[in-house]
C-alpha atoms as a PDB file:
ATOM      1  CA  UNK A   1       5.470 131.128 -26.997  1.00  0.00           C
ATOM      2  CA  UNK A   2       6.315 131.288 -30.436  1.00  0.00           C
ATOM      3  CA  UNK A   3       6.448 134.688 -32.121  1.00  0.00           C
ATOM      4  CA  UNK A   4       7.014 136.474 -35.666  1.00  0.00           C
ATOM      5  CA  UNK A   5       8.357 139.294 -36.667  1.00  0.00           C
ATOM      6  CA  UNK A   6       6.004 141.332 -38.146  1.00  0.00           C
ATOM      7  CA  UNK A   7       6.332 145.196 -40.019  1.00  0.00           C
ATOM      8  CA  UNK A   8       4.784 146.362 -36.974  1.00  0.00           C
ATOM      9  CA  UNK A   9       6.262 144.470 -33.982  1.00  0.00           C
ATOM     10  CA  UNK A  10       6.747 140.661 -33.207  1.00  0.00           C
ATOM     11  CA  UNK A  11       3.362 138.309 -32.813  1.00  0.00           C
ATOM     12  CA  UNK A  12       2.942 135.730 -30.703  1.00  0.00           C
ATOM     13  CA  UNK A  13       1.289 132.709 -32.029  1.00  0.00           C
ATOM     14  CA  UNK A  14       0.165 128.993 -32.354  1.00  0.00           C
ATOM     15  CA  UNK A  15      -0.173 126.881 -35.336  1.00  0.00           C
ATOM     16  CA  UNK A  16      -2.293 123.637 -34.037  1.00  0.00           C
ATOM     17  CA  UNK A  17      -1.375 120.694 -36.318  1.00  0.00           C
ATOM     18  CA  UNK A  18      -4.041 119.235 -39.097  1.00  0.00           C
ATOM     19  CA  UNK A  19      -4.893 118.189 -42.717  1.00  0.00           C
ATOM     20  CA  UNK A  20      -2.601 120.602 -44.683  1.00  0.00           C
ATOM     21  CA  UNK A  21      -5.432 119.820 -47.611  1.00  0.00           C
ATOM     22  CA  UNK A  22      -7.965 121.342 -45.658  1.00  0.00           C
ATOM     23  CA  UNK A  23      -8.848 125.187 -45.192  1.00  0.00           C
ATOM     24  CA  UNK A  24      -6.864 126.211 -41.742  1.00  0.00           C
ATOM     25  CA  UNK A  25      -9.285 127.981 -38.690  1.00  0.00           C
ATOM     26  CA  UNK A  26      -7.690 131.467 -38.196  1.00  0.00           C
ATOM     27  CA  UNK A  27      -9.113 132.970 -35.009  1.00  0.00           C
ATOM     28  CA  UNK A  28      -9.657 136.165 -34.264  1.00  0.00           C
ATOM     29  CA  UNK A  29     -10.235 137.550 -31.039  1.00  0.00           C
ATOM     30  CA  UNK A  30     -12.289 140.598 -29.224  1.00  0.00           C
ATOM     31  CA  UNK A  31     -11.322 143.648 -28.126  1.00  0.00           C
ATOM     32  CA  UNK A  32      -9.789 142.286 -24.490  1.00  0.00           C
ATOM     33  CA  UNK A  33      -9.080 138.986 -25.765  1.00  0.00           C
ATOM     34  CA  UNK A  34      -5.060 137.640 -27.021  1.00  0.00           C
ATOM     35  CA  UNK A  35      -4.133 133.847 -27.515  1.00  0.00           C
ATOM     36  CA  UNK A  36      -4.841 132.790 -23.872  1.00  0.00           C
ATOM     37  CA  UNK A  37      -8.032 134.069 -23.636  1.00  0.00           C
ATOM     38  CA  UNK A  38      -9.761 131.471 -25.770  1.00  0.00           C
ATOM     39  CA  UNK A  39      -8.765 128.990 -23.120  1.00  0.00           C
ATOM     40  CA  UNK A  40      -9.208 125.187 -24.599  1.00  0.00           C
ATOM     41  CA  UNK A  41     -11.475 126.038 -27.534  1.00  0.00           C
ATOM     42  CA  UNK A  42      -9.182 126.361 -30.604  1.00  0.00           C
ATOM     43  CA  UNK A  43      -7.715 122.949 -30.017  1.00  0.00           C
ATOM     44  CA  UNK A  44     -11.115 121.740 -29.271  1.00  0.00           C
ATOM     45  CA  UNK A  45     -12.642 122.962 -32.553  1.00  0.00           C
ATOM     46  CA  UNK A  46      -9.258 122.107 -34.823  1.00  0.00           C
ATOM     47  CA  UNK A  47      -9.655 118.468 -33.336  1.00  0.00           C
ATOM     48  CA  UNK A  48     -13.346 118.182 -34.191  1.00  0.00           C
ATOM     49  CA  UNK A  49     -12.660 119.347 -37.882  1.00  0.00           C
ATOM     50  CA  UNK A  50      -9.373 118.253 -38.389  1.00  0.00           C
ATOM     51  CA  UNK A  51      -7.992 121.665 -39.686  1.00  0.00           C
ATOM     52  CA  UNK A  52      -4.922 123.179 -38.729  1.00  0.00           C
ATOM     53  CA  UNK A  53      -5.350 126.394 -36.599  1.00  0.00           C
ATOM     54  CA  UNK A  54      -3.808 129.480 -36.216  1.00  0.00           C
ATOM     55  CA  UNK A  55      -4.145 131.476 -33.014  1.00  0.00           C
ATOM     56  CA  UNK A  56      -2.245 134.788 -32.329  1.00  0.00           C
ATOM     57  CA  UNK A  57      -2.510 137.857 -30.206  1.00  0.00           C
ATOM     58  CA  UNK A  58      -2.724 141.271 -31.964  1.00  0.00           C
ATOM     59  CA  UNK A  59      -0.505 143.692 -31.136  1.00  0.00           C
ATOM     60  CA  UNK A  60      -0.680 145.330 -27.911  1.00  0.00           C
ATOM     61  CA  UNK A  61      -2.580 142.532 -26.589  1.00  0.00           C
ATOM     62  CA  UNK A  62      -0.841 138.945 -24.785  1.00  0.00           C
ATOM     63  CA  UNK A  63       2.023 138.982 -25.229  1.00  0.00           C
ATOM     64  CA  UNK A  64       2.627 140.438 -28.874  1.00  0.00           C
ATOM     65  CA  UNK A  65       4.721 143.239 -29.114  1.00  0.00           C
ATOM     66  CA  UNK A  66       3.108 146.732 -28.426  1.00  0.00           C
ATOM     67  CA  UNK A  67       0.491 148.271 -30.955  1.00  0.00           C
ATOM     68  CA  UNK A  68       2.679 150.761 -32.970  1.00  0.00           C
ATOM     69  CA  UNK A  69      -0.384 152.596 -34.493  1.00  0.00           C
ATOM     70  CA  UNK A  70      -2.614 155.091 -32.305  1.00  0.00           C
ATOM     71  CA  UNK A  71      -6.084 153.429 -31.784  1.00  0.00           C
ATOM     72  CA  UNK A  72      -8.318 154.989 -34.456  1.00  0.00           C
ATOM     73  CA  UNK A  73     -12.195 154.060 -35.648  1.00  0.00           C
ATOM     74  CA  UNK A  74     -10.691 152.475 -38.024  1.00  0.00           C
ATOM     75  CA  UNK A  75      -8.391 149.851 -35.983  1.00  0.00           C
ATOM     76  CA  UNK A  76     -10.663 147.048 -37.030  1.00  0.00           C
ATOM     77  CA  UNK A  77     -10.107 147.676 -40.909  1.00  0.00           C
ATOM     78  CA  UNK A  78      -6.581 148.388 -40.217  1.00  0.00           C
ATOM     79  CA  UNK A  79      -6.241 144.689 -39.017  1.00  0.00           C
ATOM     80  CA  UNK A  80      -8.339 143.195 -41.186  1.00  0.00           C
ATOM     81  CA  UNK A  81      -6.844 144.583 -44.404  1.00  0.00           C
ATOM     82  CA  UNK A  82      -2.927 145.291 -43.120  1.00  0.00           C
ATOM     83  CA  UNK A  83      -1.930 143.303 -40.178  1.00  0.00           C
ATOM     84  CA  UNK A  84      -3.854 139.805 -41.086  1.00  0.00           C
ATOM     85  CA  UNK A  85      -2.907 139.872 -44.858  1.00  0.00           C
ATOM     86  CA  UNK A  86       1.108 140.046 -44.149  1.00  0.00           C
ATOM     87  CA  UNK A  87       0.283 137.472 -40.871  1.00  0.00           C
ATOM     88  CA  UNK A  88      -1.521 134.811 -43.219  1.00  0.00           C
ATOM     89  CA  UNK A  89       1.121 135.367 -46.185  1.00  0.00           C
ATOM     90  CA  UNK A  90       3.913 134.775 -43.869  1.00  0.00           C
ATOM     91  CA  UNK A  91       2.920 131.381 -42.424  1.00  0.00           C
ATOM     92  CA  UNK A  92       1.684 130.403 -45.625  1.00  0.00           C
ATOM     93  CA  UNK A  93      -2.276 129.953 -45.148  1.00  0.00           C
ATOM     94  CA  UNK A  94      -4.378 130.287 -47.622  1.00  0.00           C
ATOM     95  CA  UNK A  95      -8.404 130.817 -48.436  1.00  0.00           C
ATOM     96  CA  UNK A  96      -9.122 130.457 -44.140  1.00  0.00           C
ATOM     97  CA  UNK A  97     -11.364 129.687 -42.030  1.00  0.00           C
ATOM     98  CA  UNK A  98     -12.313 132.873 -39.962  1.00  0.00           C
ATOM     99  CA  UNK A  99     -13.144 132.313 -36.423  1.00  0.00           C
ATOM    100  CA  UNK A 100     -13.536 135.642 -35.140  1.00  0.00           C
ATOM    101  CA  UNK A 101     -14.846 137.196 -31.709  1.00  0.00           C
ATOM    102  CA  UNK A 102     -16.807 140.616 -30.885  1.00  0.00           C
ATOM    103  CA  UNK A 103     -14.203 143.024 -32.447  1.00  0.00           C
ATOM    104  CA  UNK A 104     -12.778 140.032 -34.187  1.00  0.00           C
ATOM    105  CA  UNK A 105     -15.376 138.548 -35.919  1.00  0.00           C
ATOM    106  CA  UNK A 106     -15.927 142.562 -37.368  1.00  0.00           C
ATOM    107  CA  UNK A 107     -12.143 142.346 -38.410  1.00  0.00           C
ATOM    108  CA  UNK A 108     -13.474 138.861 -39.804  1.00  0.00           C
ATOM    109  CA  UNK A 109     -16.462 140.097 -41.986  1.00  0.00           C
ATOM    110  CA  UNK A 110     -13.942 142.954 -43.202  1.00  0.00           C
ATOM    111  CA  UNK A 111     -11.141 140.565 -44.517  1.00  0.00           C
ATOM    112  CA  UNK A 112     -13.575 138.421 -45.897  1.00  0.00           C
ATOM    113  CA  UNK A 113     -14.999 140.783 -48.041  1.00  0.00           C
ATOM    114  CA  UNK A 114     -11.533 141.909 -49.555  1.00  0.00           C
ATOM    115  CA  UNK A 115      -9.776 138.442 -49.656  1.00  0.00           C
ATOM    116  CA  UNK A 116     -10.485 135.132 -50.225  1.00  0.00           C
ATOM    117  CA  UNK A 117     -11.441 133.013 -47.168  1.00  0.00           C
ATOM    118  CA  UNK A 118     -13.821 129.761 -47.035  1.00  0.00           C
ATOM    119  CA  UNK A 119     -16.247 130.802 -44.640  1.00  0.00           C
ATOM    120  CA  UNK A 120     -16.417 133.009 -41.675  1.00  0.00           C
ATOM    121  CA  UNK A 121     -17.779 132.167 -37.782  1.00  0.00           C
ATOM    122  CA  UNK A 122     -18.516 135.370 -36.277  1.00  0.00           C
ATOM    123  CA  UNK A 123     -19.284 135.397 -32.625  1.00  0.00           C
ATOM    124  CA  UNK A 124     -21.318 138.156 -31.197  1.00  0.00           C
ATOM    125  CA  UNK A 125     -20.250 140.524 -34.538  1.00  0.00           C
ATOM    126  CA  UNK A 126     -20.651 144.028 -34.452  1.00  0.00           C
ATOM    127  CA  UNK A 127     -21.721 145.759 -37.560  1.00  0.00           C
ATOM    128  CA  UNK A 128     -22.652 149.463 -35.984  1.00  0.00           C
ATOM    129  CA  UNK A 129     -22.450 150.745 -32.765  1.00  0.00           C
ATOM    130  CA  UNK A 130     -25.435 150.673 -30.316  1.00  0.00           C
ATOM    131  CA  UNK A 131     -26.538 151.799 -26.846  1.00  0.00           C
ATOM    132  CA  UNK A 132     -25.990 148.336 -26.069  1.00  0.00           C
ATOM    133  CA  UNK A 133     -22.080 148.947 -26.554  1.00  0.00           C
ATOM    134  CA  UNK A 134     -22.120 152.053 -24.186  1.00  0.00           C
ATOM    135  CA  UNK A 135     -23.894 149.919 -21.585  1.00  0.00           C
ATOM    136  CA  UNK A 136     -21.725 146.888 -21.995  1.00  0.00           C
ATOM    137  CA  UNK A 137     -18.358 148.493 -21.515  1.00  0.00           C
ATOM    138  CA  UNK A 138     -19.323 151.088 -19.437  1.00  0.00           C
ATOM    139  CA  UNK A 139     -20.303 148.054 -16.960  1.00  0.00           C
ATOM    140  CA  UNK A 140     -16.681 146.440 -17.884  1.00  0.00           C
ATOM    141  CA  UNK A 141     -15.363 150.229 -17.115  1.00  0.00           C
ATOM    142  CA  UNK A 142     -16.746 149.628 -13.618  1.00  0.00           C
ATOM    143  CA  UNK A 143     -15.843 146.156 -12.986  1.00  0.00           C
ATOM    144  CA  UNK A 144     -11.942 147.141 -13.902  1.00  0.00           C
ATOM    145  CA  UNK A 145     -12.144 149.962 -11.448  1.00  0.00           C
ATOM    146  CA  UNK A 146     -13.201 147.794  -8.745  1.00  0.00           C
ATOM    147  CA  UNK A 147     -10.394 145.190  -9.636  1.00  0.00           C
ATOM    148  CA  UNK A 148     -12.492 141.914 -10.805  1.00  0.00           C
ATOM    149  CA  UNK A 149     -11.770 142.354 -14.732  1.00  0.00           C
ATOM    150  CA  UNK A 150      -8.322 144.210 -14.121  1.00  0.00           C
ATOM    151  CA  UNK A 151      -7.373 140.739 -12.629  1.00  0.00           C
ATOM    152  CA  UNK A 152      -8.942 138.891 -15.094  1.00  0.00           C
ATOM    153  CA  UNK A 153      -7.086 140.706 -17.774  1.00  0.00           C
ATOM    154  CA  UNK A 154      -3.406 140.784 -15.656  1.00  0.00           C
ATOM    155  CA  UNK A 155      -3.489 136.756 -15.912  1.00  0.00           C
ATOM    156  CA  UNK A 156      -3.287 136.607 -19.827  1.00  0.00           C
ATOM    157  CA  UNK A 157      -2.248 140.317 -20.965  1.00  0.00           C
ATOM    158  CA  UNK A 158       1.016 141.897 -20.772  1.00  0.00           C
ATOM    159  CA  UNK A 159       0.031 145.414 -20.594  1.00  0.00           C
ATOM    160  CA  UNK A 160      -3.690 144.846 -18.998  1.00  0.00           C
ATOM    161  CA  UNK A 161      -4.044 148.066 -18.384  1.00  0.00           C
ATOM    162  CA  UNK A 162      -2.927 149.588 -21.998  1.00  0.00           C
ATOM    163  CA  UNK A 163      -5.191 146.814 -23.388  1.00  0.00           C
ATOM    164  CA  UNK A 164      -8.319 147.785 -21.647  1.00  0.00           C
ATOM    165  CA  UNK A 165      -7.893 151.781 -21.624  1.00  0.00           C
ATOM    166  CA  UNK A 166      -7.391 151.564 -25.747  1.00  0.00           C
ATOM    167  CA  UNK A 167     -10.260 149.369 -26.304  1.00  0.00           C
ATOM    168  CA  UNK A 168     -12.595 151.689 -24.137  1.00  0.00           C
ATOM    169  CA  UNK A 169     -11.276 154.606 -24.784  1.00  0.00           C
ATOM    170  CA  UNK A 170     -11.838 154.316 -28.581  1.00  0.00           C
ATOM    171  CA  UNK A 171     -15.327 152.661 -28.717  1.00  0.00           C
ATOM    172  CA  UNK A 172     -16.634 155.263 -25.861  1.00  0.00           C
ATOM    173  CA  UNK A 173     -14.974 158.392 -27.558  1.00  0.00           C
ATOM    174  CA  UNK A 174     -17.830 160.945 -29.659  1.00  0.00           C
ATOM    175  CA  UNK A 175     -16.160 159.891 -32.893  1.00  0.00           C
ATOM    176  CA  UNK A 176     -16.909 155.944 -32.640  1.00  0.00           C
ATOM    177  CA  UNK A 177     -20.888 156.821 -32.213  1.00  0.00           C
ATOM    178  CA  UNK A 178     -21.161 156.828 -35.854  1.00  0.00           C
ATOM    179  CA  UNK A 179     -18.913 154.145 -36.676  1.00  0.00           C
ATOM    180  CA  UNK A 180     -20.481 151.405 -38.886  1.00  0.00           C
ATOM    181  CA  UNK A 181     -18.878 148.516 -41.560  1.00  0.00           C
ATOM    182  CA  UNK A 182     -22.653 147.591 -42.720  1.00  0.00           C
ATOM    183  CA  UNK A 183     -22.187 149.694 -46.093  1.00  0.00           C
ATOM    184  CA  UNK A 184     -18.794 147.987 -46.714  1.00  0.00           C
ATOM    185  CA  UNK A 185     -19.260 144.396 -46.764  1.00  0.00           C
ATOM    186  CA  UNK A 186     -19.066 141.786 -49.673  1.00  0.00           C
ATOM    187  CA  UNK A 187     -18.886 138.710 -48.492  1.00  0.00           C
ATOM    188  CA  UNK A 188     -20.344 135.501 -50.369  1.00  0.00           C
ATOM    189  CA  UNK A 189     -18.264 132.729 -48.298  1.00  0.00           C
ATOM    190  CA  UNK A 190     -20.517 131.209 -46.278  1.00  0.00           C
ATOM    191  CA  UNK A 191     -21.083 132.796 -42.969  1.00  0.00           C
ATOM    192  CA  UNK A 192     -22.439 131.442 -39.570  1.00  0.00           C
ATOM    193  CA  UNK A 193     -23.403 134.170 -37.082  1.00  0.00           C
ATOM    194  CA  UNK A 194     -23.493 133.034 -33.310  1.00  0.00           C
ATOM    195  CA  UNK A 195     -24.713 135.623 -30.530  1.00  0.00           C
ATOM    196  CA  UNK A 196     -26.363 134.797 -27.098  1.00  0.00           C
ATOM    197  CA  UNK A 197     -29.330 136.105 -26.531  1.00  0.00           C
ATOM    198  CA  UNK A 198     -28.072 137.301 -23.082  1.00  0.00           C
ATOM    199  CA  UNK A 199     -24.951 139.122 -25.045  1.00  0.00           C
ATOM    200  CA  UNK A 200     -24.403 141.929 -23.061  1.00  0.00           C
ATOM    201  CA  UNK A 201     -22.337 143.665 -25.455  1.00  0.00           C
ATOM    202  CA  UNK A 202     -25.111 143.790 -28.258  1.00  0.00           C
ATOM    203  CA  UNK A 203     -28.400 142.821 -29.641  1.00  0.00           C
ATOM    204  CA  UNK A 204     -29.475 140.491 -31.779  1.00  0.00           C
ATOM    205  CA  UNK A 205     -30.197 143.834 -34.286  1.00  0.00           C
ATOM    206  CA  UNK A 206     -26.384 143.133 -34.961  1.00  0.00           C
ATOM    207  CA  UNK A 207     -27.049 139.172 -36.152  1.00  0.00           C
ATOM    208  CA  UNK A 208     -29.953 140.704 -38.385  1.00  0.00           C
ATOM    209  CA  UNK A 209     -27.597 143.202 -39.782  1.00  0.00           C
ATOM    210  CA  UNK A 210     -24.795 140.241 -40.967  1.00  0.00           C
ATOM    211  CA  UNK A 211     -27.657 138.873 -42.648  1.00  0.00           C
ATOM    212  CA  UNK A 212     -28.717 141.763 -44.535  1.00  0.00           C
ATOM    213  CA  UNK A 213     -24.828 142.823 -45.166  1.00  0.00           C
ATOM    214  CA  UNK A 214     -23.369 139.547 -46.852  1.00  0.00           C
ATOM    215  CA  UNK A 215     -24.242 138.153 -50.139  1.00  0.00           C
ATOM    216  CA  UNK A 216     -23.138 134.384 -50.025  1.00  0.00           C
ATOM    217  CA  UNK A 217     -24.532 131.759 -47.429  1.00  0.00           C
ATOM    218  CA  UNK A 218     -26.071 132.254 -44.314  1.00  0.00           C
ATOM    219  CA  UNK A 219     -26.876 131.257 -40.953  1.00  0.00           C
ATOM    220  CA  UNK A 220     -27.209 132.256 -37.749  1.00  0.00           C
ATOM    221  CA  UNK A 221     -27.290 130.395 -34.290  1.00  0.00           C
ATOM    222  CA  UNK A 222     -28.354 132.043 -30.572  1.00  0.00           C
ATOM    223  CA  UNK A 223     -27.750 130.044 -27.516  1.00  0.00           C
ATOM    224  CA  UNK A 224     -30.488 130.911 -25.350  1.00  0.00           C
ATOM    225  CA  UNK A 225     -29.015 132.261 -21.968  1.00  0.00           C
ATOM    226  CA  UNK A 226     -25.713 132.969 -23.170  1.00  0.00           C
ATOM    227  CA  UNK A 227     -24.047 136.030 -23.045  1.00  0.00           C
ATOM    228  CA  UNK A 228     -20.964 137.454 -25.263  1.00  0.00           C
ATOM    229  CA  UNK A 229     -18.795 134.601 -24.622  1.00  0.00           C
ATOM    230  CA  UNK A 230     -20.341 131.239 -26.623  1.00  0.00           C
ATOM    231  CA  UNK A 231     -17.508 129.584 -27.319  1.00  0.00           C
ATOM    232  CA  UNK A 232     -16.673 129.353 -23.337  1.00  0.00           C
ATOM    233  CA  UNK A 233     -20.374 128.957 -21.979  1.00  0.00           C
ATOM    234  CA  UNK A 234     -21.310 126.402 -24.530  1.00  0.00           C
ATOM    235  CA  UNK A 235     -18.206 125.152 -26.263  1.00  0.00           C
ATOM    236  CA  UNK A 236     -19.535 122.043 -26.898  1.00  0.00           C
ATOM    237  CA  UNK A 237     -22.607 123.906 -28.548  1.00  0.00           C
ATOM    238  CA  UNK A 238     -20.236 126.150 -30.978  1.00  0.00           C
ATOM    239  CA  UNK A 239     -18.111 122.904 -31.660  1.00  0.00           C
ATOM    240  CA  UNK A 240     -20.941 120.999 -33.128  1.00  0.00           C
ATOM    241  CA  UNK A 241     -22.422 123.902 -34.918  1.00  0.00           C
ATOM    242  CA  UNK A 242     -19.456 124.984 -36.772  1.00  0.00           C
ATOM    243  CA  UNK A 243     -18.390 121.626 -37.609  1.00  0.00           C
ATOM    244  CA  UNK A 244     -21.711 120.789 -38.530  1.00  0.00           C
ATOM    245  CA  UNK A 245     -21.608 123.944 -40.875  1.00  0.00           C
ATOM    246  CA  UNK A 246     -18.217 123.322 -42.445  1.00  0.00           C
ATOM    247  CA  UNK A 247     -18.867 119.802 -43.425  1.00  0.00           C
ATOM    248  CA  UNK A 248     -22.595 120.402 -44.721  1.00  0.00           C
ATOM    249  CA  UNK A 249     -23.740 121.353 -48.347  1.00  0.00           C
ATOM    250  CA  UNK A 250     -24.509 125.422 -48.044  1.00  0.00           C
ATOM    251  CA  UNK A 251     -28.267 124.336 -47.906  1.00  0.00           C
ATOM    252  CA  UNK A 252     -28.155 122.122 -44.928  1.00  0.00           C
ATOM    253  CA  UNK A 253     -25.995 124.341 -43.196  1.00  0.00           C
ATOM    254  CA  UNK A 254     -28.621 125.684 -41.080  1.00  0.00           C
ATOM    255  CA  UNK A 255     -30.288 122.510 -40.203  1.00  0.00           C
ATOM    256  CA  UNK A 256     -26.909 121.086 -39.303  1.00  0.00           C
ATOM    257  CA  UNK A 257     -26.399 124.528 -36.557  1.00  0.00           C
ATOM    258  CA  UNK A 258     -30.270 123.817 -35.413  1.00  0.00           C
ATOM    259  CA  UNK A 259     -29.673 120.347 -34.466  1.00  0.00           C
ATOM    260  CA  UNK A 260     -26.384 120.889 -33.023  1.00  0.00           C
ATOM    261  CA  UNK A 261     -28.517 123.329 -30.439  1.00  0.00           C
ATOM    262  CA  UNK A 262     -31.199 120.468 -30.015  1.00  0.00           C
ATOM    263  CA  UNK A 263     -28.327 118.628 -28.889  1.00  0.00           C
ATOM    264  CA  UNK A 264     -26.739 120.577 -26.066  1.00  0.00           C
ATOM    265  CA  UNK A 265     -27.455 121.475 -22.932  1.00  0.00           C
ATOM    266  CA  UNK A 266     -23.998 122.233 -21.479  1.00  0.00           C
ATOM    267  CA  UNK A 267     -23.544 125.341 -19.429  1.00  0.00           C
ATOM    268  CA  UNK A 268     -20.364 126.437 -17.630  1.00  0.00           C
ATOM    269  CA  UNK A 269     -19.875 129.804 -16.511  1.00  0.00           C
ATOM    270  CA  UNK A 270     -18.348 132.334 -18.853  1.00  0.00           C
ATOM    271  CA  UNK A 271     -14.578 131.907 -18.424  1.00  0.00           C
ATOM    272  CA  UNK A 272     -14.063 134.824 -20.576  1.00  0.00           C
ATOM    273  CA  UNK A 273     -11.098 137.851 -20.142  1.00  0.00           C
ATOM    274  CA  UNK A 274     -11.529 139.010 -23.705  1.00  0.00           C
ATOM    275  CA  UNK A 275     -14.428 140.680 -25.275  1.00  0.00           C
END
């Protein structure tokens, strides 16, 4: 796997081939996801829109190099505004595409509002933490302990174990009950918002609070019996709707999302290691 040297430790990444004149998809993935975890759907989405991609693992997570910085309430602005700057300036990628997921479509929403990007895809976002976040990872807590999710995790993660004890440890710890980004966005790129309604990791309280929180273009799309992993239950759902989005005028954006949903009825089970 390719990697690059970073201030803080090597990254291992993929650039997909595409138009060089179009915006590039930079994806972002959750808080127990790295490069492998998003399975087939990067080169299934760069194909559709005919954008180069960039997928990477963060540090600590695949197999990047380890995370140098102690996990903070703040690791999500300390990627969005540190780590992704110096990765996008290296390989030369300008004004993105943001495809982020759970803690990175947050990182997402964060860049966006500090750099220039062409539109952000944020898949089951969190703006503020919930009861619905406690639930949701205490449940992953108990499906590590009893081995299902630690082997999920051991097939695409280096250090599966590091990787899961920093992401729960910081976003069950007293300090990250307050947390919240809603007061800090600015985005006006356009943004589509895509959470299940089955998301077990949030409610659809966090889709209303994108809404409120950017300034620029906006719609949302929520598979019905999905849970926190779209782009693996209904890839060919996502697909549609953010090609549909990227290609269409900001004001038929939405209609192009709602008749991508008319469209599909493809269910798989959720494939999904990272959150």
């Amino acid at each position: 796997m390719p990697v690059i040297t970073m201030r803080n430790g090597p990254l291992e990444h993929v650039v997909i081939d595409g138009d060089p004149d179009l915006s590039p998809l930079v994806f972002l993935h959750g808080g127990l996801g790295c490069l492998a975890a998003w399975g087939r759907f990067p080169a299934r989405l760069a194909a559709a829109t005919g954008r180069r991609a960039l997928v990477y693992s963060r540090h600590g997570h695949g197999g990047s190099g380890p995370d140098p910085l102690p996990r903070t309430v703040r690791y999500m602005h300390e990627h969005a505004h540190e780590v992704l700057p110096e990765l996008l300036d290296a390989l030369g990628m300008r004004r993105p595409v943001l495809v982020g997921h759970s803690d990175g479509a947050s990182m997402a929403l964060l860049h966006a509002s500090a750099h220039p990007v062409r539109a952000v895809v944020g898949m089951g976002p969190h703006l503020y933490f919930e009861e619905e976040n406690r639930r949701g990872i205490e449940s992953a807590r108990a499906s590590y302990a009893a081995g299902p999710l630690a082997r999920k995790l051991a097939m695409v993660h280096d250090d599966p174990r590091g990787v899961f004890d920093r992401w729960s440890g910081v976003w069950l710890s007293p300090a990250f009950r307050d947390w919240s980004i809603e007061g800090e966005l600015d985005v006006t790129a356009p943004v589509l918002a895509i959470q299940g309604d089955a998301d077990e990791y949030g409610t659809l309280a966090q889709v209303d609070a994108v809404e409120r929180a950017v300034d620029g273009p906006f719609v949302r799309l929520v598979p019905e019996g999905c849970d926190h992993y779209p782009h693996l239950v209904r890839p060919g759902l996502v697909v549609d709707a953010v090609r549909g989005f990227l290609a269409e005028p900001a004001t038929s954006a939405a209609h192009a999302a709602h008749a991508a949903h008319a469209a599909h009825t493809d269910r798989i089970p959720s494939a999904g290691a990272g959150r």
